[in-house]
PDB file of N, CA and C in Angstrom:
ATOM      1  N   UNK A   1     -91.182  47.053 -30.454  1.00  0.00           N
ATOM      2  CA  UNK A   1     -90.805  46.079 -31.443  1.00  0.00           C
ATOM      3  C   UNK A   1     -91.321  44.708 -31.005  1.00  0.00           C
ATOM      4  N   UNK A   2     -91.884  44.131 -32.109  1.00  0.00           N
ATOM      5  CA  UNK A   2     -92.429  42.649 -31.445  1.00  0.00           C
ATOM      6  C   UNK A   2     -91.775  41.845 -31.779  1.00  0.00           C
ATOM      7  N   UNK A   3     -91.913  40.888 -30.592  1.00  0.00           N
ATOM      8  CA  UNK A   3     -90.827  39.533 -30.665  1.00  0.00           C
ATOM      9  C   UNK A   3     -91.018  38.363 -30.878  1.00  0.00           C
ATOM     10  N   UNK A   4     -90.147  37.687 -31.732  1.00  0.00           N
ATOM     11  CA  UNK A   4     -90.048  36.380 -32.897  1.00  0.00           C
ATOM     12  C   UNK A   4     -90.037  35.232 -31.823  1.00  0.00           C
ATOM     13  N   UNK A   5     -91.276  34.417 -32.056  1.00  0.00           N
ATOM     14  CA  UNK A   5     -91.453  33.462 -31.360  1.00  0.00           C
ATOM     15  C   UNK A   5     -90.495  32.745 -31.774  1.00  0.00           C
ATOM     16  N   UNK A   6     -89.171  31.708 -30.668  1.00  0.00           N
ATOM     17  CA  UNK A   6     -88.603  30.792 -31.219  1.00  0.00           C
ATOM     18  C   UNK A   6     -89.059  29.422 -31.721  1.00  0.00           C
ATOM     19  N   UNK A   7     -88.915  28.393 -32.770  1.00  0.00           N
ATOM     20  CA  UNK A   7     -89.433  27.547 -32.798  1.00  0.00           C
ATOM     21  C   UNK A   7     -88.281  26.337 -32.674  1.00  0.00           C
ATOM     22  N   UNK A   8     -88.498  25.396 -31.643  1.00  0.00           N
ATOM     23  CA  UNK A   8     -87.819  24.405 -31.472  1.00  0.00           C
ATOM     24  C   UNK A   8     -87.110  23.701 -32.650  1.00  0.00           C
ATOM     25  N   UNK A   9     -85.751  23.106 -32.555  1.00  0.00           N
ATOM     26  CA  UNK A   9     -85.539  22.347 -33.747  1.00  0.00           C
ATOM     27  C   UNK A   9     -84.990  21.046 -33.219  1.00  0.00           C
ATOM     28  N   UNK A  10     -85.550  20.342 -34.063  1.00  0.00           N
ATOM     29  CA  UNK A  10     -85.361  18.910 -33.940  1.00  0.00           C
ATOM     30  C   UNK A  10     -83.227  18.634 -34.291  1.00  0.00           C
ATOM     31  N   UNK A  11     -83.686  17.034 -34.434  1.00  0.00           N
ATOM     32  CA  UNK A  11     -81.875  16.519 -34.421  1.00  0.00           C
ATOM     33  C   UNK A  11     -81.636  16.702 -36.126  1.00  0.00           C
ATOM     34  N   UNK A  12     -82.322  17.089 -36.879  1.00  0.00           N
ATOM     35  CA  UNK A  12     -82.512  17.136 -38.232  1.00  0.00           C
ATOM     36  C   UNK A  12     -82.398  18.739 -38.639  1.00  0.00           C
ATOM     37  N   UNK A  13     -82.528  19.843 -37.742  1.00  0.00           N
ATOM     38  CA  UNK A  13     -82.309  21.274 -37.829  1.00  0.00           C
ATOM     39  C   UNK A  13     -83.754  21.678 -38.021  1.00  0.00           C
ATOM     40  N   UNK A  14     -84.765  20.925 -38.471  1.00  0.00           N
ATOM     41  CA  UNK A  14     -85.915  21.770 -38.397  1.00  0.00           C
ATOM     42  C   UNK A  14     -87.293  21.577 -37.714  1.00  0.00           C
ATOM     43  N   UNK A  15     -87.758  22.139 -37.454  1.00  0.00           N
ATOM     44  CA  UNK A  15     -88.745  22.067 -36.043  1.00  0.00           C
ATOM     45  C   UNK A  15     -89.330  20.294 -35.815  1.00  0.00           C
ATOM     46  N   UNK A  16     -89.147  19.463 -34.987  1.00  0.00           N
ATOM     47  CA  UNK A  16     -89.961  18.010 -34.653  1.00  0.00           C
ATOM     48  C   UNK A  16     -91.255  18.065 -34.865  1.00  0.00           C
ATOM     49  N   UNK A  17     -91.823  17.380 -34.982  1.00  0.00           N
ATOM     50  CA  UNK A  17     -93.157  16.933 -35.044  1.00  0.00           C
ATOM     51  C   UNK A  17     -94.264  17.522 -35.632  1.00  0.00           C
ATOM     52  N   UNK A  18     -94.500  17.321 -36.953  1.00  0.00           N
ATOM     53  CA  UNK A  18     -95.096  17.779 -37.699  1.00  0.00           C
ATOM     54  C   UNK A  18     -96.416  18.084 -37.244  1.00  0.00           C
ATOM     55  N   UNK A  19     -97.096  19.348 -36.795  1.00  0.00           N
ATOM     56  CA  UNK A  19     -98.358  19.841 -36.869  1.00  0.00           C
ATOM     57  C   UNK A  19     -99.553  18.967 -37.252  1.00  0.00           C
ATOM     58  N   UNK A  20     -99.452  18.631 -38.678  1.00  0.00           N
ATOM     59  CA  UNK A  20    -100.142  18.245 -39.396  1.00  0.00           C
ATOM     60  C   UNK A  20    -100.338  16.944 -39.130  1.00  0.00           C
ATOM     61  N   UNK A  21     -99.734  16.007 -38.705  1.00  0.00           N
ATOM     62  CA  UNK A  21     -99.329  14.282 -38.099  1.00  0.00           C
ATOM     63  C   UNK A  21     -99.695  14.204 -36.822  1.00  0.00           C
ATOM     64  N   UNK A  22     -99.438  15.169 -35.791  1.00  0.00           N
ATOM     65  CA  UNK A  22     -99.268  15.499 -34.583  1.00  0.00           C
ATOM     66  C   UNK A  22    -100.577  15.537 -33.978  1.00  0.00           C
ATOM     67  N   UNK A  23    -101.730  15.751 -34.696  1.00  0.00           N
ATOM     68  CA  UNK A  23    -102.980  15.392 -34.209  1.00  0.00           C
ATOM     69  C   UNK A  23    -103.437  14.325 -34.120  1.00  0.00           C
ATOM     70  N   UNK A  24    -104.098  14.065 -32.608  1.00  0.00           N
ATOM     71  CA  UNK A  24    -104.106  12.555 -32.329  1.00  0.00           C
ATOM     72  C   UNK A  24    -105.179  11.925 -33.625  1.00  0.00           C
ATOM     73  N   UNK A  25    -106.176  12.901 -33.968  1.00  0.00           N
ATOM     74  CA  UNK A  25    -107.151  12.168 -35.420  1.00  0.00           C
ATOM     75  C   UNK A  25    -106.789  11.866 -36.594  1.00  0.00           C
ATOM     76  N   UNK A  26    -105.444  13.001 -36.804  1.00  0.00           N
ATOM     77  CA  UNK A  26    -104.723  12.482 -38.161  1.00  0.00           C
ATOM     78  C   UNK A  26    -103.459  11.664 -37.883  1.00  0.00           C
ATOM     79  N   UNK A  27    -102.995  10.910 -36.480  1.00  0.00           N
ATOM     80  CA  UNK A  27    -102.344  10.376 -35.917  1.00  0.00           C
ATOM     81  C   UNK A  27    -102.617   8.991 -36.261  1.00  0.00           C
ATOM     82  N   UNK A  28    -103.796   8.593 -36.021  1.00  0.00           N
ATOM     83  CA  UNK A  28    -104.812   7.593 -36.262  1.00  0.00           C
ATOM     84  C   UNK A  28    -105.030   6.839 -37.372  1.00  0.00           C
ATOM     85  N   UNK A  29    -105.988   8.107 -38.381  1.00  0.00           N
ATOM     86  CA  UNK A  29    -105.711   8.186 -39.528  1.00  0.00           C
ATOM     87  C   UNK A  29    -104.769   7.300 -40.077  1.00  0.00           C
ATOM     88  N   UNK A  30    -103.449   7.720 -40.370  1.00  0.00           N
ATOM     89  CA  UNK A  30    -102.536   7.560 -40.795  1.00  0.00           C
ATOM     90  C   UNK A  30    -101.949   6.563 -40.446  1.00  0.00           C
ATOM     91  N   UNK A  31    -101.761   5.664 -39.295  1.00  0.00           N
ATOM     92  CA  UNK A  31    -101.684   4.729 -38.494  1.00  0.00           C
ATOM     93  C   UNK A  31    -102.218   3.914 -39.098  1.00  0.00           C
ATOM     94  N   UNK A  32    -103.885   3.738 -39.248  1.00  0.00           N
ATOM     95  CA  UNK A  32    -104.165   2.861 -39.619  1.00  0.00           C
ATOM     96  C   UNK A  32    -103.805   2.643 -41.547  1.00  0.00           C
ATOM     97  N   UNK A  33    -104.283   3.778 -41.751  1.00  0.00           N
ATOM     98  CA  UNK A  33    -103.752   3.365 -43.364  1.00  0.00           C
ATOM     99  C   UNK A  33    -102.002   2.710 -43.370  1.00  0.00           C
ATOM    100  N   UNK A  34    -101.129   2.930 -42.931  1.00  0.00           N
ATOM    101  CA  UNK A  34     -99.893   2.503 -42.922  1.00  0.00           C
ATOM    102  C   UNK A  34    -100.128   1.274 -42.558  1.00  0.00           C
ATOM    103  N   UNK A  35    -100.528   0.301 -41.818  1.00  0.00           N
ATOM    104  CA  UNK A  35    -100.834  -0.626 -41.225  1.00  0.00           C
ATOM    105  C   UNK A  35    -101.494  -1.559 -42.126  1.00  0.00           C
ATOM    106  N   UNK A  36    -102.891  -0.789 -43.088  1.00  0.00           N
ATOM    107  CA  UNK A  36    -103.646  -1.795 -43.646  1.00  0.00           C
ATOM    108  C   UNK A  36    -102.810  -2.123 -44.872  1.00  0.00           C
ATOM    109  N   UNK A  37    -102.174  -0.998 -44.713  1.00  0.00           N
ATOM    110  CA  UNK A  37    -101.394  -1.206 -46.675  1.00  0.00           C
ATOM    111  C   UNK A  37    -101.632  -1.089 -47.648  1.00  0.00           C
ATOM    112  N   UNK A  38    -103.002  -0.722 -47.466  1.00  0.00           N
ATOM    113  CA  UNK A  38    -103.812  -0.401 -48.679  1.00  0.00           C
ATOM    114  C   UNK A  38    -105.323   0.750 -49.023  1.00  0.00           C
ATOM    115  N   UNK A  39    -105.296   0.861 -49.586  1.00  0.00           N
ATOM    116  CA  UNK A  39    -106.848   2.121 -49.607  1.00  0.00           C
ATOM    117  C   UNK A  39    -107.783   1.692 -48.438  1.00  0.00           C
ATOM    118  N   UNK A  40    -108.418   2.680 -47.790  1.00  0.00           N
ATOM    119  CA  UNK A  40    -109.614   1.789 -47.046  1.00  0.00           C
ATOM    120  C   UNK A  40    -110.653   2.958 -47.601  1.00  0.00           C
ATOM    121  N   UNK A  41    -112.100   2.647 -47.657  1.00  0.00           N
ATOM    122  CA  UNK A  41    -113.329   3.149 -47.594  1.00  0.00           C
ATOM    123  C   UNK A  41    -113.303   4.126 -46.042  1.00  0.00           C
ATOM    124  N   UNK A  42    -114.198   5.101 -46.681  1.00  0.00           N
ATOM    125  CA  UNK A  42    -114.450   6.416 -45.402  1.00  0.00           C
ATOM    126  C   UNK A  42    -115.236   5.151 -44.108  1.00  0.00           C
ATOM    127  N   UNK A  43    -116.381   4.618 -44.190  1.00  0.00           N
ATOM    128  CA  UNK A  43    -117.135   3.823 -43.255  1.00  0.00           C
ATOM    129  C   UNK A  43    -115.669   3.155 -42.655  1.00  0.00           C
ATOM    130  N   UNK A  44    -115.267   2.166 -43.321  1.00  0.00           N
ATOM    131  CA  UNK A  44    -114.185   1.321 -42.216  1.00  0.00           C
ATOM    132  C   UNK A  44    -113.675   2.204 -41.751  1.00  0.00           C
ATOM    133  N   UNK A  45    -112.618   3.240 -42.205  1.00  0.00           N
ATOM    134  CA  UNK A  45    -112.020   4.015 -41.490  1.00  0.00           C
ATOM    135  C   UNK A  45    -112.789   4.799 -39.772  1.00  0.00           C
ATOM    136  N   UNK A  46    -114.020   4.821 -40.327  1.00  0.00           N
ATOM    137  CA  UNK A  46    -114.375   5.760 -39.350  1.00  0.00           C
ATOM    138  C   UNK A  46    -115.005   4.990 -38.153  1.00  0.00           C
ATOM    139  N   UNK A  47    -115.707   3.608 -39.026  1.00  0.00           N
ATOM    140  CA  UNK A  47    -115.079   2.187 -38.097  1.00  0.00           C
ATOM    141  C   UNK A  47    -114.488   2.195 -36.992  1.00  0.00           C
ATOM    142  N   UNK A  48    -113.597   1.631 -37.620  1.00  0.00           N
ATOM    143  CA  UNK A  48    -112.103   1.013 -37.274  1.00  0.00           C
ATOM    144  C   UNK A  48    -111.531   2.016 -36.128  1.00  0.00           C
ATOM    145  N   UNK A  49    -111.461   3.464 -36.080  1.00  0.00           N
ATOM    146  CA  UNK A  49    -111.362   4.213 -35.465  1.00  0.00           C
ATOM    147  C   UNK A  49    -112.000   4.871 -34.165  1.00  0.00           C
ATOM    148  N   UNK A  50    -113.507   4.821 -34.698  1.00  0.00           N
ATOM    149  CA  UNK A  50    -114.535   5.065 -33.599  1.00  0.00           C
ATOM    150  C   UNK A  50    -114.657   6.525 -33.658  1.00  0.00           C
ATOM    151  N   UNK A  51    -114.823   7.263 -35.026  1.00  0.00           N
ATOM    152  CA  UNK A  51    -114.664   8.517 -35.631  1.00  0.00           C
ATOM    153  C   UNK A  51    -116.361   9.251 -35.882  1.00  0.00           C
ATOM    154  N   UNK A  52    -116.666  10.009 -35.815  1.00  0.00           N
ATOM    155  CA  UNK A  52    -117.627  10.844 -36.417  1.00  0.00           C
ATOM    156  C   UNK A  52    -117.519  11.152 -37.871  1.00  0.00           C
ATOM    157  N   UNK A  53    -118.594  11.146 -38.504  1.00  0.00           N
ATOM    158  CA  UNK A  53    -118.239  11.177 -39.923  1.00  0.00           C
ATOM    159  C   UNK A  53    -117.372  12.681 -40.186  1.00  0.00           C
ATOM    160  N   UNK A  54    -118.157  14.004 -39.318  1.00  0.00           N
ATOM    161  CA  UNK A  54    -117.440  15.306 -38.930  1.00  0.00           C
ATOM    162  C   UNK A  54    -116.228  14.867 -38.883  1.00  0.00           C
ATOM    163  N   UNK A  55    -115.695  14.350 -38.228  1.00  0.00           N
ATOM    164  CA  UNK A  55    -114.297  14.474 -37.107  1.00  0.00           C
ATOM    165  C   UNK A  55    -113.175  13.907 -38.574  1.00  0.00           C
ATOM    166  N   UNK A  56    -114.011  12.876 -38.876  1.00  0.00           N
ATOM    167  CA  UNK A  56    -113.321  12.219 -39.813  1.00  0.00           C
ATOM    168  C   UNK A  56    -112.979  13.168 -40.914  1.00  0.00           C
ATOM    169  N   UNK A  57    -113.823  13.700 -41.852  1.00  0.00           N
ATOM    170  CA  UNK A  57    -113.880  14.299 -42.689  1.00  0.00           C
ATOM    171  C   UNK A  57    -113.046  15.429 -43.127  1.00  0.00           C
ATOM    172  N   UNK A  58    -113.325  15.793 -41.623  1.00  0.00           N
ATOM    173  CA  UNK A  58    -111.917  17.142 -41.443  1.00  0.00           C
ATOM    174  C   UNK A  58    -110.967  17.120 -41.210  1.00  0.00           C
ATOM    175  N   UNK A  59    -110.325  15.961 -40.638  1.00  0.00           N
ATOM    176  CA  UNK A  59    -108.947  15.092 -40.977  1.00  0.00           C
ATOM    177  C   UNK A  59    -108.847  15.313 -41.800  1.00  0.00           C
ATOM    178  N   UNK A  60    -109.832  14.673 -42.771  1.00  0.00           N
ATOM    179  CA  UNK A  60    -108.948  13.942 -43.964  1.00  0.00           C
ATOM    180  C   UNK A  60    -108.996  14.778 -44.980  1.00  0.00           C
ATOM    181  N   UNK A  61    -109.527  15.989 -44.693  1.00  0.00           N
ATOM    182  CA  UNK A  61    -109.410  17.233 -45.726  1.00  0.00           C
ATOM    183  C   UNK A  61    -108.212  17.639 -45.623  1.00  0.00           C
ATOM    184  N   UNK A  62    -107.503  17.726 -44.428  1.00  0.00           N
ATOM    185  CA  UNK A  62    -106.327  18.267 -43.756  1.00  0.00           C
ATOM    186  C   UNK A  62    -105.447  17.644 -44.161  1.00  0.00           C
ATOM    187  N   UNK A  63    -105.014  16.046 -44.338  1.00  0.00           N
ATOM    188  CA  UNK A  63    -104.158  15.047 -44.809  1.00  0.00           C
ATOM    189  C   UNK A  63    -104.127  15.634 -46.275  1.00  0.00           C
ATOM    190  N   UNK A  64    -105.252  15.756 -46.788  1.00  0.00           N
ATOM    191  CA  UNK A  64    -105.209  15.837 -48.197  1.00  0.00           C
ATOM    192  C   UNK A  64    -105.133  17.147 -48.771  1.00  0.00           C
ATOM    193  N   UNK A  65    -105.240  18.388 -47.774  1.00  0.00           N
ATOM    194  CA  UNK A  65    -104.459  19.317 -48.348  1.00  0.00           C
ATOM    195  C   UNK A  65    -102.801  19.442 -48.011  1.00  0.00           C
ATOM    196  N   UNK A  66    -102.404  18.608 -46.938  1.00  0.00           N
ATOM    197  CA  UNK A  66    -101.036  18.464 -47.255  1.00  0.00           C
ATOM    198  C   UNK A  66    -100.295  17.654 -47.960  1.00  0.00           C
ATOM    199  N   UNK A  67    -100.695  16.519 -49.001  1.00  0.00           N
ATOM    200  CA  UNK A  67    -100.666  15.869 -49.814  1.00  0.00           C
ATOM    201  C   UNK A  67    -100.260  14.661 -49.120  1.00  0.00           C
ATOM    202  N   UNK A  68    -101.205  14.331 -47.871  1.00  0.00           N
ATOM    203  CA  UNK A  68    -100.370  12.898 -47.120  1.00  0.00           C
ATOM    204  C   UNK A  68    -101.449  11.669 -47.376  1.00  0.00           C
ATOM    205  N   UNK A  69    -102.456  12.333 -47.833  1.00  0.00           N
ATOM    206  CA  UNK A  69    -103.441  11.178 -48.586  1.00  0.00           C
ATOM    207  C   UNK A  69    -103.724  11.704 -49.439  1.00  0.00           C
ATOM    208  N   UNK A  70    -104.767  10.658 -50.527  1.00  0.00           N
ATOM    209  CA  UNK A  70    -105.309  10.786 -51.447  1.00  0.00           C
ATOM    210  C   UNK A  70    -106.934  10.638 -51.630  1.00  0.00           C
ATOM    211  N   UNK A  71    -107.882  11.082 -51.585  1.00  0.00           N
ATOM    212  CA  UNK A  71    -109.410  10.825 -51.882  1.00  0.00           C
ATOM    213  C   UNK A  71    -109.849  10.390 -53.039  1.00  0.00           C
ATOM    214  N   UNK A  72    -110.365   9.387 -53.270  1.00  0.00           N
ATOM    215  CA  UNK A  72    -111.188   9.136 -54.225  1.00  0.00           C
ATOM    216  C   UNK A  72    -112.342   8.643 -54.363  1.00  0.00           C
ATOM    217  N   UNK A  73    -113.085   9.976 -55.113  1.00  0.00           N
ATOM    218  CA  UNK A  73    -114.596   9.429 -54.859  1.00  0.00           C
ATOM    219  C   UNK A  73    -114.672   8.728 -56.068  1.00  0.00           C
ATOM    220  N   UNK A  74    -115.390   7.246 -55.972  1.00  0.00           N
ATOM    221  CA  UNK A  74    -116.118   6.403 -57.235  1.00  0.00           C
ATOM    222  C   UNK A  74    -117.776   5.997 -56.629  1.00  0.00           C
ATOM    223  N   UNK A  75    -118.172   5.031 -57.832  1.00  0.00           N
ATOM    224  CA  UNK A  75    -119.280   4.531 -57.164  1.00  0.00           C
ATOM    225  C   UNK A  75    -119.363   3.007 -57.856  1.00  0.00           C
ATOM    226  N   UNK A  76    -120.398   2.020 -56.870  1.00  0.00           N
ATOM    227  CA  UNK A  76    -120.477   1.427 -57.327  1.00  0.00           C
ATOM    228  C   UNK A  76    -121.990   0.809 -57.499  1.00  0.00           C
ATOM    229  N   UNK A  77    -121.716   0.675 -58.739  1.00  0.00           N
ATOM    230  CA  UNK A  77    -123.681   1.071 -59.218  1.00  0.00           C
ATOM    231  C   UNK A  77    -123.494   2.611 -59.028  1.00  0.00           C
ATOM    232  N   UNK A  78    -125.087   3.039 -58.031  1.00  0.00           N
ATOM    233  CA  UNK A  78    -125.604   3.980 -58.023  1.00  0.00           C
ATOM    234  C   UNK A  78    -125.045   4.778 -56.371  1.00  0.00           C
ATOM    235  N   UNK A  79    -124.233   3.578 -56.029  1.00  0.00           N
ATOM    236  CA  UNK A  79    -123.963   4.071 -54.535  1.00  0.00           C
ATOM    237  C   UNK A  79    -122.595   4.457 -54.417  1.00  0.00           C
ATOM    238  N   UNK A  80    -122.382   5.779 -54.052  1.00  0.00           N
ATOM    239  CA  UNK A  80    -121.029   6.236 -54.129  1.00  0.00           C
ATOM    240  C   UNK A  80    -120.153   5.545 -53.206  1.00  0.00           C
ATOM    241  N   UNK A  81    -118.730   6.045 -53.215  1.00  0.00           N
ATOM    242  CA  UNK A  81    -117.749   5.268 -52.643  1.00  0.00           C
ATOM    243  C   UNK A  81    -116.487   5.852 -52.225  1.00  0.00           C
ATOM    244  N   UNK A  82    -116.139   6.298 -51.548  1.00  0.00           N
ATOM    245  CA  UNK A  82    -114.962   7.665 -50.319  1.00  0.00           C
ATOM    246  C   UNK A  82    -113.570   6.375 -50.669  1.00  0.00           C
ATOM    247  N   UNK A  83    -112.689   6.568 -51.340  1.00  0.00           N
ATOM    248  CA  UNK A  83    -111.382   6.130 -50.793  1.00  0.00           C
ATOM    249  C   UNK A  83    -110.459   6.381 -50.549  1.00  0.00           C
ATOM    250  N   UNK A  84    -109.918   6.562 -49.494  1.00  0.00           N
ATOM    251  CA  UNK A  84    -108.704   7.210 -48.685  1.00  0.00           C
ATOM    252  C   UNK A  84    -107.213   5.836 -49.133  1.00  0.00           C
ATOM    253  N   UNK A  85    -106.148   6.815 -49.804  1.00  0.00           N
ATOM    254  CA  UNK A  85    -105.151   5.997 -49.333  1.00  0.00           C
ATOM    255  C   UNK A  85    -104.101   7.011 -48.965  1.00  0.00           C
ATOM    256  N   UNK A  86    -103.035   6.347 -48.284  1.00  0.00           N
ATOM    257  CA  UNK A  86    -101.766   7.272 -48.069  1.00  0.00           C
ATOM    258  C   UNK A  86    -100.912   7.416 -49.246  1.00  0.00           C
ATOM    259  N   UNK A  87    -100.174   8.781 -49.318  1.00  0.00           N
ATOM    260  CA  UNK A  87     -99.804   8.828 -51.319  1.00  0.00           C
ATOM    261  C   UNK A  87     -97.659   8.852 -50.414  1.00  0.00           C
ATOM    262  N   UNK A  88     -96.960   8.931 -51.387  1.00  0.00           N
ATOM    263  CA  UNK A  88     -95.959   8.543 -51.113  1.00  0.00           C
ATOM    264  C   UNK A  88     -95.278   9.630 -50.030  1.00  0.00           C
ATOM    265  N   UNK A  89     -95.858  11.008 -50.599  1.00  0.00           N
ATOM    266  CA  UNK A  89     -95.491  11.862 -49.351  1.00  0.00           C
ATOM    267  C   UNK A  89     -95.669  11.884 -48.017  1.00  0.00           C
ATOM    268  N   UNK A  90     -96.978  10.956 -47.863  1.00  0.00           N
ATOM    269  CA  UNK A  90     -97.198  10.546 -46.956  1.00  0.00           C
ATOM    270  C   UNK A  90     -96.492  10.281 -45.713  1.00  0.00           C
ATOM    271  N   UNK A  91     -96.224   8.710 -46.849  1.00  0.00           N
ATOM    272  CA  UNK A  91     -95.467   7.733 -46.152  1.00  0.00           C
ATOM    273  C   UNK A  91     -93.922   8.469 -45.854  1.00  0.00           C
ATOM    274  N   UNK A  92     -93.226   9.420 -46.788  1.00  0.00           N
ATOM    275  CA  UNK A  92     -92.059   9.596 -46.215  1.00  0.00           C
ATOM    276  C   UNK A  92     -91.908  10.482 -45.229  1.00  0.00           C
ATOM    277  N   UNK A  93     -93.268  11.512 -45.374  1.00  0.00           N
ATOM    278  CA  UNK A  93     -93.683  12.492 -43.896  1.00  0.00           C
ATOM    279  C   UNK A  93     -93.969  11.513 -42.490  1.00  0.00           C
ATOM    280  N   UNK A  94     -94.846  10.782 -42.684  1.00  0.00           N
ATOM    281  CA  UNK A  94     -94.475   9.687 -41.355  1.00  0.00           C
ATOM    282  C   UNK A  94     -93.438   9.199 -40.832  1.00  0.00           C
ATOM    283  N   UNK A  95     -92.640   8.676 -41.738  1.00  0.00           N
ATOM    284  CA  UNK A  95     -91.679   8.287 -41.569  1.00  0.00           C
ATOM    285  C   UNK A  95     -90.338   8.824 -40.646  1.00  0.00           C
ATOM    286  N   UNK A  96     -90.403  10.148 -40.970  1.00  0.00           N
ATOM    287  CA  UNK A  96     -89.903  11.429 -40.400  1.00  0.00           C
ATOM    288  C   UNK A  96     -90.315  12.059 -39.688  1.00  0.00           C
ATOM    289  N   UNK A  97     -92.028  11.629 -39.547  1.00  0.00           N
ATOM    290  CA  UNK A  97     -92.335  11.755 -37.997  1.00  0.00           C
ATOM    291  C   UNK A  97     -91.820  11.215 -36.841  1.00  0.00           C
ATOM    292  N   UNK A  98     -91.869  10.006 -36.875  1.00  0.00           N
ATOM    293  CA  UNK A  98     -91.561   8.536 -36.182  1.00  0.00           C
ATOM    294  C   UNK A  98     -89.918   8.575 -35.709  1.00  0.00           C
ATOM    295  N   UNK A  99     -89.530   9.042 -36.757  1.00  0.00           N
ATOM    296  CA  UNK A  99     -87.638   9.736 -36.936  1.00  0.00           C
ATOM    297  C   UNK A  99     -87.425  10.391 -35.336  1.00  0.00           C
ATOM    298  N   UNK A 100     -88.741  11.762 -35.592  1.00  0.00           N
ATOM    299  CA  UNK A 100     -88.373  12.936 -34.549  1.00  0.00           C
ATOM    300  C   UNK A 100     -88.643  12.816 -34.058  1.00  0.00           C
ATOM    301  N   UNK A 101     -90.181  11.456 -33.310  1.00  0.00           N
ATOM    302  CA  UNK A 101     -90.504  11.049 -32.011  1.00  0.00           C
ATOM    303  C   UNK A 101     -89.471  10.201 -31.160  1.00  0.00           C
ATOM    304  N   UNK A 102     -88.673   9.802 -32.344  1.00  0.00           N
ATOM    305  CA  UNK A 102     -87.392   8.578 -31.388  1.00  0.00           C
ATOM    306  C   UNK A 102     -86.469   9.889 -31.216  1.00  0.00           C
ATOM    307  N   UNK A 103     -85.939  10.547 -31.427  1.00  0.00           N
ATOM    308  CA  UNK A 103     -85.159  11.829 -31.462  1.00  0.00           C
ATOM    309  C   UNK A 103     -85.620  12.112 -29.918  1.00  0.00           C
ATOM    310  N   UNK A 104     -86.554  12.769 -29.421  1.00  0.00           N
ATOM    311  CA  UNK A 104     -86.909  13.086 -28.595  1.00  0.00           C
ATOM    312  C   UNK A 104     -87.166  12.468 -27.004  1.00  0.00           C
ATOM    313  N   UNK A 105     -87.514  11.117 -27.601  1.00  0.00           N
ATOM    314  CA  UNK A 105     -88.242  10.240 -26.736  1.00  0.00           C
ATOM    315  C   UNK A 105     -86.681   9.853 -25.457  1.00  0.00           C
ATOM    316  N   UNK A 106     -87.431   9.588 -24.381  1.00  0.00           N
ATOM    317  CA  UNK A 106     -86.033   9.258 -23.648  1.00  0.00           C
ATOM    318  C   UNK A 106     -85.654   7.533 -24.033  1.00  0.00           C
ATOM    319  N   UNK A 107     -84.141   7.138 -24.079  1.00  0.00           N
ATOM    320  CA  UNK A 107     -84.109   5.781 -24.398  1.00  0.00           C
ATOM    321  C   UNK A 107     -83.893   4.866 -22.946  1.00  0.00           C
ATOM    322  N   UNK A 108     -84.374   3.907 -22.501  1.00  0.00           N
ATOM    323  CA  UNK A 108     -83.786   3.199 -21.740  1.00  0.00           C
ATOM    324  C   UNK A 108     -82.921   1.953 -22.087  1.00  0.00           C
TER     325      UNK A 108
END
């Protein structure tokens, strides 16, 4: 008979630290969009970060299949245009990240 991996639970009853947040690239990510407050372009982001367009990309596929950002491609003129913002799930999944890192963290 095979046996049921246990999974830790946070002070909230269900497992800490979201997978999906928990990567230092979508850590980042997300960091900085919370911070700027507002949409940023794929270039700044990957900027600002010191990202590979790869590295980046697959983040932010990942954010955005868990609905913690949003993509939008436009253009302007003839030259297209990547915009990443954080959508509200986001922000309340962070939020509840940040929750279960103080949960955990030792206090002095």
């Amino acid at each position: 008979m095979a046996r049921q991996a246990r999974t830790a639970k946070g002070p909230s009853g269900r497992p800490p630290l979201s997978p999906l947040i928990h990567g230092r690239v979508r850590l980042l990510i997300l960091s900085f969009l919370l911070r700027t407050g507002r949409a940023q372009t794929f270039p700044s982001i990957r900027r600002s970060l010191g990202l590979t367009d790869g590295t980046l990309s697959v983040n932010l596929s990942k954010l955005e299949e868990g609905g913690l950002v949003s993509i939008t491609k436009t253009f302007e003129g003839k030259k297209p245009v990547t915009l990443v913002r954080m959508t509200a799930k986001g922000k309340r999944e962070f939020k509840r990240y940040l929750e279960d890192l103080r949960a955990i963290l030792p206090v002095d």
